[in-house]
Structures are given as C-alpha cells and as structure tokens.
N, C-alpha and C. Protein backbone atom coordinates (compact mmCIF):
# COMPACT_ATOMS: atom_id res chain seq x y z
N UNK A 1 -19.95 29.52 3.06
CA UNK A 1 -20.89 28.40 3.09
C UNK A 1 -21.02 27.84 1.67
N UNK A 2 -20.64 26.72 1.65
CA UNK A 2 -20.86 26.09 0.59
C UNK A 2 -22.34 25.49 0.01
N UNK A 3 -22.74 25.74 -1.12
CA UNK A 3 -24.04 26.39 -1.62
C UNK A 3 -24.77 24.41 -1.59
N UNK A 4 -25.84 23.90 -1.26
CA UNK A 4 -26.24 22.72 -1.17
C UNK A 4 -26.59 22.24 -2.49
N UNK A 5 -26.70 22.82 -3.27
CA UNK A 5 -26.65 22.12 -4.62
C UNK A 5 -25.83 21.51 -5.66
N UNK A 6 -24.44 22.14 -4.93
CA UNK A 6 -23.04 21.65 -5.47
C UNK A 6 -22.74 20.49 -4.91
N UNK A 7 -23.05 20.28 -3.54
CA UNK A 7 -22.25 18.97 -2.72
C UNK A 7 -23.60 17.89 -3.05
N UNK A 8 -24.98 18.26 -2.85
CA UNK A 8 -26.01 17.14 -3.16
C UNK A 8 -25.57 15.98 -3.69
N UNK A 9 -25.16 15.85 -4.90
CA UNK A 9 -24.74 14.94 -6.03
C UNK A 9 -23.92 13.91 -5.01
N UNK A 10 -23.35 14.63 -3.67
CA UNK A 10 -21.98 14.00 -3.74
C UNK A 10 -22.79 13.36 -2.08
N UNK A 11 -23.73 13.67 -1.43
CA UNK A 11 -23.96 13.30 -0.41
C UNK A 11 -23.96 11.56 -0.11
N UNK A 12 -24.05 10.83 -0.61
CA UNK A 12 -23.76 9.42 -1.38
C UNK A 12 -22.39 8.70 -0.65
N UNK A 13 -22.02 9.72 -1.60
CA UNK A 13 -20.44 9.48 -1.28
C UNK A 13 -19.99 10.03 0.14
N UNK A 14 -19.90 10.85 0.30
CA UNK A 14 -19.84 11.25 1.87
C UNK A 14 -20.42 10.67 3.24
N UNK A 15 -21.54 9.71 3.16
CA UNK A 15 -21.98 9.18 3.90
C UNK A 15 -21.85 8.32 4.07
N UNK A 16 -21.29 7.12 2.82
CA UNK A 16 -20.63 5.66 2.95
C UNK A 16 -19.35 5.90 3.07
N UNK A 17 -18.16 7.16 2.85
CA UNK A 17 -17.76 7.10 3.61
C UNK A 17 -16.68 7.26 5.16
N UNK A 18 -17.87 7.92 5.71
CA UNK A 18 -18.22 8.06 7.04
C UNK A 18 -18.04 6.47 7.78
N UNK A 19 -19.36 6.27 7.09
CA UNK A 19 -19.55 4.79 7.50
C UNK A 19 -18.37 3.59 7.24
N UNK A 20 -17.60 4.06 6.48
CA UNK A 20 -16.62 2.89 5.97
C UNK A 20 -15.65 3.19 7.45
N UNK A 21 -16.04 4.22 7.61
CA UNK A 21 -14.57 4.46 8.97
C UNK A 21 -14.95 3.78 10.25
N UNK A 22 -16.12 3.78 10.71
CA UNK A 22 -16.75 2.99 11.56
C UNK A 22 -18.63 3.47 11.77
N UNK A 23 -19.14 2.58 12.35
CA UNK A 23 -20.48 2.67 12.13
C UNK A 23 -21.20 3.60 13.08
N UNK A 24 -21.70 4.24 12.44
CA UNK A 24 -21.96 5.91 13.27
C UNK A 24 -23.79 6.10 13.37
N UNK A 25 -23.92 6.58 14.01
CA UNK A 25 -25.94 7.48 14.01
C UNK A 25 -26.05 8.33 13.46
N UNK A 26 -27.46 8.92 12.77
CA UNK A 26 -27.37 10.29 12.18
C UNK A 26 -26.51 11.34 12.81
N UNK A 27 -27.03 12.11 14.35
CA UNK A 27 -26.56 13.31 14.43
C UNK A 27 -24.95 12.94 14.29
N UNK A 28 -24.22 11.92 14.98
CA UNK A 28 -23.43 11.61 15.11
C UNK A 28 -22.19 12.46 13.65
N UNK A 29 -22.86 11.25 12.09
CA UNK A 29 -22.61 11.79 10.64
C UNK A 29 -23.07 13.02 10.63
N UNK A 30 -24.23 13.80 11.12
CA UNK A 30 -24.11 15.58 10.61
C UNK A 30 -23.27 16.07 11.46
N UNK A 31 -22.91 15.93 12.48
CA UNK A 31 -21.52 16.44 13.69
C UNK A 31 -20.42 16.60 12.69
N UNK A 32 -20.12 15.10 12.35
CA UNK A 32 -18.47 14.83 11.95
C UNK A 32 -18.60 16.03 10.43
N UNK A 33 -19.75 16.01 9.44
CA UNK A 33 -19.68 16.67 8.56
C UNK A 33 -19.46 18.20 8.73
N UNK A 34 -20.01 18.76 9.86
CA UNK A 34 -19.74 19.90 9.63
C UNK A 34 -18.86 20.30 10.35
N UNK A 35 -18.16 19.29 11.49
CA UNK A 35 -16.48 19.78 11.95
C UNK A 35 -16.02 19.14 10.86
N UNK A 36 -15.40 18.60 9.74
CA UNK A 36 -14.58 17.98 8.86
C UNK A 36 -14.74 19.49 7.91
N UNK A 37 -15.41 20.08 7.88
CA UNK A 37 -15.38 21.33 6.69
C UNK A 37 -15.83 22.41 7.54
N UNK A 38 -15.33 22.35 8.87
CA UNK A 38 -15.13 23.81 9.74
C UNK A 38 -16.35 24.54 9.49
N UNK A 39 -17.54 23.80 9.43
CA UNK A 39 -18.84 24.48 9.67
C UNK A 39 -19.27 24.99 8.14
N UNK A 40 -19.21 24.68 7.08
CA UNK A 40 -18.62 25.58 6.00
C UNK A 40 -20.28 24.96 5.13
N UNK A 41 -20.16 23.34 5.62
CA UNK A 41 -21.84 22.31 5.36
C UNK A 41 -21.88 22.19 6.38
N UNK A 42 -23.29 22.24 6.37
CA UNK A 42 -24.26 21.43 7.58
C UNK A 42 -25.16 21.06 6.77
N UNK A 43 -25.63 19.58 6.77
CA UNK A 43 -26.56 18.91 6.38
C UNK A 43 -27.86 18.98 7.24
N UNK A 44 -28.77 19.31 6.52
CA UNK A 44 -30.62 19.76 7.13
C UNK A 44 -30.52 17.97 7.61
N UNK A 45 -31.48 17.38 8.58
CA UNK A 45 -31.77 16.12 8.82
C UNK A 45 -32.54 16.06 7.99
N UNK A 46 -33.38 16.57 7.69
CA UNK A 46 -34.56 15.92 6.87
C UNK A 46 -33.47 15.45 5.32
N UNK A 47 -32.63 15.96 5.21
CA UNK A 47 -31.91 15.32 3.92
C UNK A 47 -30.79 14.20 4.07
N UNK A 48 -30.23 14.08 5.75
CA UNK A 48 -29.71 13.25 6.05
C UNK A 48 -30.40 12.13 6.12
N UNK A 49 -31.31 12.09 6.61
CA UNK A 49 -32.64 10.83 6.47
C UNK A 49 -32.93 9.84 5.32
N UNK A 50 -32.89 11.42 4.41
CA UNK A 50 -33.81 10.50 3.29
C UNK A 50 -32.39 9.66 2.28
N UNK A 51 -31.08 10.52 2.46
CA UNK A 51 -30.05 9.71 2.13
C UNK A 51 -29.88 8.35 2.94
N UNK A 52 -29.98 8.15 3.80
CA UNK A 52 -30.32 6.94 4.85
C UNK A 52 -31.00 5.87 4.01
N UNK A 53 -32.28 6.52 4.06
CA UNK A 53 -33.06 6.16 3.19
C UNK A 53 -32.87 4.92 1.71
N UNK A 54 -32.39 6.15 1.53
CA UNK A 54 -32.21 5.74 -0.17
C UNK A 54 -31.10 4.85 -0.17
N UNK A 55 -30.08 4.72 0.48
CA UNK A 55 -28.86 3.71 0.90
C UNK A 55 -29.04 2.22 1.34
N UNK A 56 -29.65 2.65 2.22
CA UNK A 56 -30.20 1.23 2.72
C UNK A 56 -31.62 0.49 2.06
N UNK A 57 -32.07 1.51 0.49
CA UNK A 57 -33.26 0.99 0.25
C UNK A 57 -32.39 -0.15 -0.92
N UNK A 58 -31.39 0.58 -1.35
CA UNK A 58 -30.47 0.56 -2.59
C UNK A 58 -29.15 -0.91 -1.95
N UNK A 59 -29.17 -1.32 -0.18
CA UNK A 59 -28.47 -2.27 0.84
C UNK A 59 -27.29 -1.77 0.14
N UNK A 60 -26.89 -0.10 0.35
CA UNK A 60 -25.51 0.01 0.19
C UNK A 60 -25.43 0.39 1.40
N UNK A 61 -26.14 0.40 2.52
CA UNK A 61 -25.68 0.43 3.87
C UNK A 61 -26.65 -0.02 4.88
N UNK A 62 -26.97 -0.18 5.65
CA UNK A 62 -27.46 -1.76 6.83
C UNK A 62 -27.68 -0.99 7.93
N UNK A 63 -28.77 -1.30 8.93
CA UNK A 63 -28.97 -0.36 10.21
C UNK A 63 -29.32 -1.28 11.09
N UNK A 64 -28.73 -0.89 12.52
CA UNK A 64 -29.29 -1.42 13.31
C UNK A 64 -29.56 -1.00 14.31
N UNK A 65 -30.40 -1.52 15.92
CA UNK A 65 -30.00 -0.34 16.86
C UNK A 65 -29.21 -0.83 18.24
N UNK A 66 -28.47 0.64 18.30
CA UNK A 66 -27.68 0.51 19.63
C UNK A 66 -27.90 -0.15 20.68
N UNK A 67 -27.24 -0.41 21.75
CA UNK A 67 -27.59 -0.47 22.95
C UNK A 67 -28.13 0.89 23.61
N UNK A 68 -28.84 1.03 24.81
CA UNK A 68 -29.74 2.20 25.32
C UNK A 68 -28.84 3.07 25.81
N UNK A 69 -28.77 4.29 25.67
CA UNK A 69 -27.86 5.47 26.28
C UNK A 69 -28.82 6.34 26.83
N UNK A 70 -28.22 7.18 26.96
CA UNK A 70 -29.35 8.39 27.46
C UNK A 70 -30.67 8.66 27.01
N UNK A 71 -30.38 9.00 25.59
CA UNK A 71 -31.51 9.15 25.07
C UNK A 71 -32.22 8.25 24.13
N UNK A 72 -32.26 7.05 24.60
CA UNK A 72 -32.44 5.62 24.22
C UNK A 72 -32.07 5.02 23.43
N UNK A 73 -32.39 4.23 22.68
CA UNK A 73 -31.61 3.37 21.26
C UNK A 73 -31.76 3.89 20.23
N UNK A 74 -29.94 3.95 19.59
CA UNK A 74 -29.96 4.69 19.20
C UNK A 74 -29.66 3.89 17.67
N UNK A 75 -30.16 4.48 16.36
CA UNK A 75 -29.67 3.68 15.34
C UNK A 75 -28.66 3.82 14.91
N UNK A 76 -27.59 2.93 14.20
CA UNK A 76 -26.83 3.08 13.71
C UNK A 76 -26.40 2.55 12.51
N UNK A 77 -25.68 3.45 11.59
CA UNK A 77 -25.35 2.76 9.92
C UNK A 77 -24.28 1.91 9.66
N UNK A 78 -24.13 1.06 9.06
CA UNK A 78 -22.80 0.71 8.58
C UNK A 78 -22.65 0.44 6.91
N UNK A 79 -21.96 -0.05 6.37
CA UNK A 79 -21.87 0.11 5.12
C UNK A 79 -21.97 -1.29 4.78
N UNK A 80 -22.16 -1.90 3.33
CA UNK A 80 -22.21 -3.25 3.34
C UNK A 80 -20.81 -3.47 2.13
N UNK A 81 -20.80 -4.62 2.30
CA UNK A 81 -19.61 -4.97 0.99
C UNK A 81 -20.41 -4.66 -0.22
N UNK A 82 -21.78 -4.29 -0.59
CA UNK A 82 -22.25 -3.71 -1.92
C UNK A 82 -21.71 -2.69 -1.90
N UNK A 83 -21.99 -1.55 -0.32
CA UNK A 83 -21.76 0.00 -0.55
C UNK A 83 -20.19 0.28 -0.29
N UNK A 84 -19.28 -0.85 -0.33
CA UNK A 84 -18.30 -0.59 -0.38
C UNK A 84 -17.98 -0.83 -1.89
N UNK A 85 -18.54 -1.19 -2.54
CA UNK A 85 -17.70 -1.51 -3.59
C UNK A 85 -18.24 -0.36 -4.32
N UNK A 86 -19.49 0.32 -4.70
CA UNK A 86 -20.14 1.15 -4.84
C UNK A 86 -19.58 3.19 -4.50
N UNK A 87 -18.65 2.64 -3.21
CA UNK A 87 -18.52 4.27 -3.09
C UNK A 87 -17.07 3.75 -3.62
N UNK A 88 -16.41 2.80 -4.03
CA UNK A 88 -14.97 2.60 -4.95
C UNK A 88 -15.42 3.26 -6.32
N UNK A 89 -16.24 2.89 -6.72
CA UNK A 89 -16.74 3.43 -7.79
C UNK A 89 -16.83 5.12 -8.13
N UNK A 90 -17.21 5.38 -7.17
CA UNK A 90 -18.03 6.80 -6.93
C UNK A 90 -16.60 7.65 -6.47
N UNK A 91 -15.64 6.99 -5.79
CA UNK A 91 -14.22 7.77 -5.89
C UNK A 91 -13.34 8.24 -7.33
N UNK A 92 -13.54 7.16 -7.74
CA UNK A 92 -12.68 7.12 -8.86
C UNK A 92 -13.51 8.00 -10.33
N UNK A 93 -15.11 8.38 -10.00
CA UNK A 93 -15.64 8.77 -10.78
C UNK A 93 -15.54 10.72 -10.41
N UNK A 94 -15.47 10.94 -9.03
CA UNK A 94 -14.76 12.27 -8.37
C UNK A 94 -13.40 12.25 -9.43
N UNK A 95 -12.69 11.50 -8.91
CA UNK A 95 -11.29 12.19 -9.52
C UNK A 95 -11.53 12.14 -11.15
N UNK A 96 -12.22 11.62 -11.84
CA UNK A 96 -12.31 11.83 -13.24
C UNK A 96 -12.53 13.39 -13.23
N UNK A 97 -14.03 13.46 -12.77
CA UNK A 97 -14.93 15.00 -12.41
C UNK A 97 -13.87 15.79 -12.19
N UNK A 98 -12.96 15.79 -10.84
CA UNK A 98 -12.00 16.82 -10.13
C UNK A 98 -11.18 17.21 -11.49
N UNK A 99 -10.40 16.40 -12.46
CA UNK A 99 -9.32 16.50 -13.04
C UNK A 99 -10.40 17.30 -14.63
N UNK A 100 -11.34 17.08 -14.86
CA UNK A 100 -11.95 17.74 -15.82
C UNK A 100 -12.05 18.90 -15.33
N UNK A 101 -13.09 19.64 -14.34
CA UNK A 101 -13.00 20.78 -13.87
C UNK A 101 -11.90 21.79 -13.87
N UNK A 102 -10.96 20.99 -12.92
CA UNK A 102 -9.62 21.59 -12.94
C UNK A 102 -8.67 22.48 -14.36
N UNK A 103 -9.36 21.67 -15.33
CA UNK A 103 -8.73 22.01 -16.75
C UNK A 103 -9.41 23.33 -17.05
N UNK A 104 -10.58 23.29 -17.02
CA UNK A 104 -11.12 24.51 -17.29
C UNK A 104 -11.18 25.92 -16.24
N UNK A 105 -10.80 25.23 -15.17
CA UNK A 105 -10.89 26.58 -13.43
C UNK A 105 -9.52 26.77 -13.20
N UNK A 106 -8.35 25.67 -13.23
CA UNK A 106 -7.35 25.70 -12.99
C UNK A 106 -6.41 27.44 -13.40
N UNK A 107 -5.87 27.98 -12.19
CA UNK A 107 -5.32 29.28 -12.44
C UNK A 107 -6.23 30.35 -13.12
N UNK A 108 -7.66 30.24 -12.86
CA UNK A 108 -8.58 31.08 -12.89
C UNK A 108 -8.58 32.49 -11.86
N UNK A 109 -8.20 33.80 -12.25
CA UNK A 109 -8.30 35.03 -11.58
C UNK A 109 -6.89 35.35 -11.95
C-alpha cells in the first residue's frame, strides 16, 4: 500500500487526468484509481471531494449532472481547456521530479 502522503501532492494530477479521458463521477474516479494500481491506493471520499472541490473552485474542471439512473443524478466532472493546459504543466513538472529522484534512488540495494 502505497503510503497517502507520497501520492497527495500528485492527486491534482491524477484526477484531471482521469477526466481528460472522458467525463466520469466520483465513485466512478475512486473505482478506476484503485483498479489502475491493483488496489495498492484507494482514495478516502472525503479527500476525493474536497479535490473536486478545489478543481472546480480553481475552473480546472466543470460539473454537471447526469441523466437519472438508479440511484439518481448523478454528477459528473470534466476538465476545462484551463485544466487541460494546467495538468500539461503538472506532467512535465513529474518528469523533471521523476528524473531528479531517479539520480539519487536509481540502482539503490
């Protein structure tokens, strides 16, 4: 299990994008997260929320609601051309991060 204080930083990025792939609901994004890393994260809702939150306070991503299903309307995220340009950013600032790390962990043991 990967420890929640390491990935935090990165929850941002992981959620726009989700959303860049097509426009999804909460449980929907904590599903795909924790089959995409074989159970390894699971995101608490109460922290999926408040990333919601903070995204759409920040219109790097847009909500609206579904049509009615079972368990009624349901919301859903999408990303905007801000939070696209925004998690471009936030990629290219990973691979800086990845390639620093690497120098110092690389062939460690």
């Amino acid at each position: 299990m990967i420890r929640s204080d390491i990935i935090r930083g990165h929850l941002d990025a992981i959620i726009l994008r989700l959303t860049l792939e097509k426009d999804r609901y909460g449980y929907e994004i904590s599903k795909e997260i924790s089959q995409r890393t074989n159970e390894r994260f699971e995101i608490k809702e109460a922290t999926l929320y408040a990333v919601f939150q903070r995204l759409e306070k920040r219109e790097l991503i847009e909500s609206y609601y579904g049509s009615v299903s079972k368990g009624g309307k349901r919301k859903y995220y999408r990303i905007t051309t801000l939070g696209k340009a925004y998690l471009n950013e936030m990629v290219k600032e990973w691979e800086e991060l990845k390639e620093i790390i690497d120098i110092f962990l690389e062939g460690f043991n």
